[in-house]
Protein backbone atom coordinates (compact mmCIF):
# COMPACT_ATOMS: atom_id res chain seq x y z
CA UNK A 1 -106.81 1.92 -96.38
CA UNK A 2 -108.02 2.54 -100.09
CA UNK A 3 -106.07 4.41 -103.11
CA UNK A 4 -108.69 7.02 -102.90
CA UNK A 5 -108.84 7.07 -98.79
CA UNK A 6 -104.88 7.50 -98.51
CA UNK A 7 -105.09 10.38 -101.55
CA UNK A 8 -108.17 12.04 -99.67
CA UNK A 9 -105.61 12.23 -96.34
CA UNK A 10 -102.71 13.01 -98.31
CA UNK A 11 -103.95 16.19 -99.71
CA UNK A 12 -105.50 17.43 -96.40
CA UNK A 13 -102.26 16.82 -94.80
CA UNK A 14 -100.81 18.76 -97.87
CA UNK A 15 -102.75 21.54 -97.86
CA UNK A 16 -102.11 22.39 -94.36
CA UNK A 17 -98.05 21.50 -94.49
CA UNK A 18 -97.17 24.66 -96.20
CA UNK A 19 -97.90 27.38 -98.15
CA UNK A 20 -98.93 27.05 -102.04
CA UNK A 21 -97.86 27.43 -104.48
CA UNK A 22 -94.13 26.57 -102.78
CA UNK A 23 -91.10 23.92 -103.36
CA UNK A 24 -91.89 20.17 -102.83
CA UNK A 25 -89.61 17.99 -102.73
CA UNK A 26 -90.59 14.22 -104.66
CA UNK A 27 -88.41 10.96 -103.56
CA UNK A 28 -88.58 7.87 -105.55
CA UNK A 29 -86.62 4.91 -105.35
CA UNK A 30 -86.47 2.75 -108.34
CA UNK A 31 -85.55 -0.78 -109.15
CA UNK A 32 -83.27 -0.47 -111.69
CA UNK A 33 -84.64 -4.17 -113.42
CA UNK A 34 -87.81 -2.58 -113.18
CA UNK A 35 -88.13 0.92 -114.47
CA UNK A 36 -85.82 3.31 -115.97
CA UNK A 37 -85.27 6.54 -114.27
CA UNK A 38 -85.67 7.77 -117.41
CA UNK A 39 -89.60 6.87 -117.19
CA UNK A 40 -89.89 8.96 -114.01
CA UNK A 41 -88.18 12.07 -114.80
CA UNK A 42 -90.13 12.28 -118.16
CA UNK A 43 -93.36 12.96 -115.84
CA UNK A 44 -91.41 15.94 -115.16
CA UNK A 45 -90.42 17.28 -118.21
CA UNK A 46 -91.06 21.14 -118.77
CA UNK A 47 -91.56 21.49 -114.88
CA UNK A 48 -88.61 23.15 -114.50
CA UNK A 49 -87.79 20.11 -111.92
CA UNK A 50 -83.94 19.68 -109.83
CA UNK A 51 -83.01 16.13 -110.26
CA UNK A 52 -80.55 14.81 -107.38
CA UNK A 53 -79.95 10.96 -108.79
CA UNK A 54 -77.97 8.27 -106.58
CA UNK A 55 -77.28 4.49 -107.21
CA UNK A 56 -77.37 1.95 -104.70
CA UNK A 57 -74.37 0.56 -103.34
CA UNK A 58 -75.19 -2.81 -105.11
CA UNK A 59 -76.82 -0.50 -108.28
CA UNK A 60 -79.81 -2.89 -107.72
CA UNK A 61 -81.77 0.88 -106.73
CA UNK A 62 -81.53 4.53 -107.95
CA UNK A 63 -82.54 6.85 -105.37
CA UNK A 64 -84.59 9.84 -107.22
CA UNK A 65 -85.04 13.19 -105.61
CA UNK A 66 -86.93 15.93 -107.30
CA UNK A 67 -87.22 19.44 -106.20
CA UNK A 68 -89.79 21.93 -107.96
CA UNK A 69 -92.13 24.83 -106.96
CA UNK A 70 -95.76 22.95 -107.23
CA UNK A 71 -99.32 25.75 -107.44
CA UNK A 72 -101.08 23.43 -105.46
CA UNK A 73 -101.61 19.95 -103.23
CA UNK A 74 -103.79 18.62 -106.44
CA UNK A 75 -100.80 18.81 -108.64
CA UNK A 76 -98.39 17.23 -106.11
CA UNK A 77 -100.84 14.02 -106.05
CA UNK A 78 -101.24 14.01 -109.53
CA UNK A 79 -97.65 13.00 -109.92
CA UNK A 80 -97.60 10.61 -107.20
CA UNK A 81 -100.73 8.96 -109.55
CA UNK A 82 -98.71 9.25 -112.61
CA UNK A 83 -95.38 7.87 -110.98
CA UNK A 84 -97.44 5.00 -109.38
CA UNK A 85 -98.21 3.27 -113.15
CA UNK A 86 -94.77 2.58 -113.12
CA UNK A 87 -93.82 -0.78 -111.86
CA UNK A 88 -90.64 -1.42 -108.99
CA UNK A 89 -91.07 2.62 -107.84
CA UNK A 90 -91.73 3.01 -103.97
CA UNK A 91 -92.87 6.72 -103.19
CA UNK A 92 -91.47 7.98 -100.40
């Protein structure tokens, strides 16, 4: 499956999940080596967004999760495009 196939799925599956506009709830784990945390929750910034931030045992991975009330599926997939630039981040 395509970028533009999974997106096209995502936001049907979105849009029929809950109500909108309503709280989402992002998780992102990072590779610390990779990307700074920093990176993601500047995507954020102004949103209002609840950051809940936990290391790895190791600290080889920071676990990301990001709470915020979203208008609309469209703006929810935006992120996950913006957040997917960044190298060493799995979306979960």
């Amino acid at each position: 499956m395509n970028d533009k196939e999974f997106y096209s799925r995502f936001l049907q599956n979105l849009k029929i999940s809950q109500k909108w506009p309503g709280n989402y709830l992002f998780k992102f784990i990072i590779r610390d080596k990779e990307t700074n945390k920093k990176d993601i929750q500047a995507v954020f910034k102004g949103m209002n967004a609840n950051f809940s931030i936990k290391k790895s045992s190791k600290k080889n991975f920071t676990s990301l999760t990001i709470t915020l009330i979203m208008e609309d599926p469209e703006s929810v997939i935006r992120i996950y495009k913006e957040v997917s630039k960044f190298k060493g981040v799995i979306s979960l």
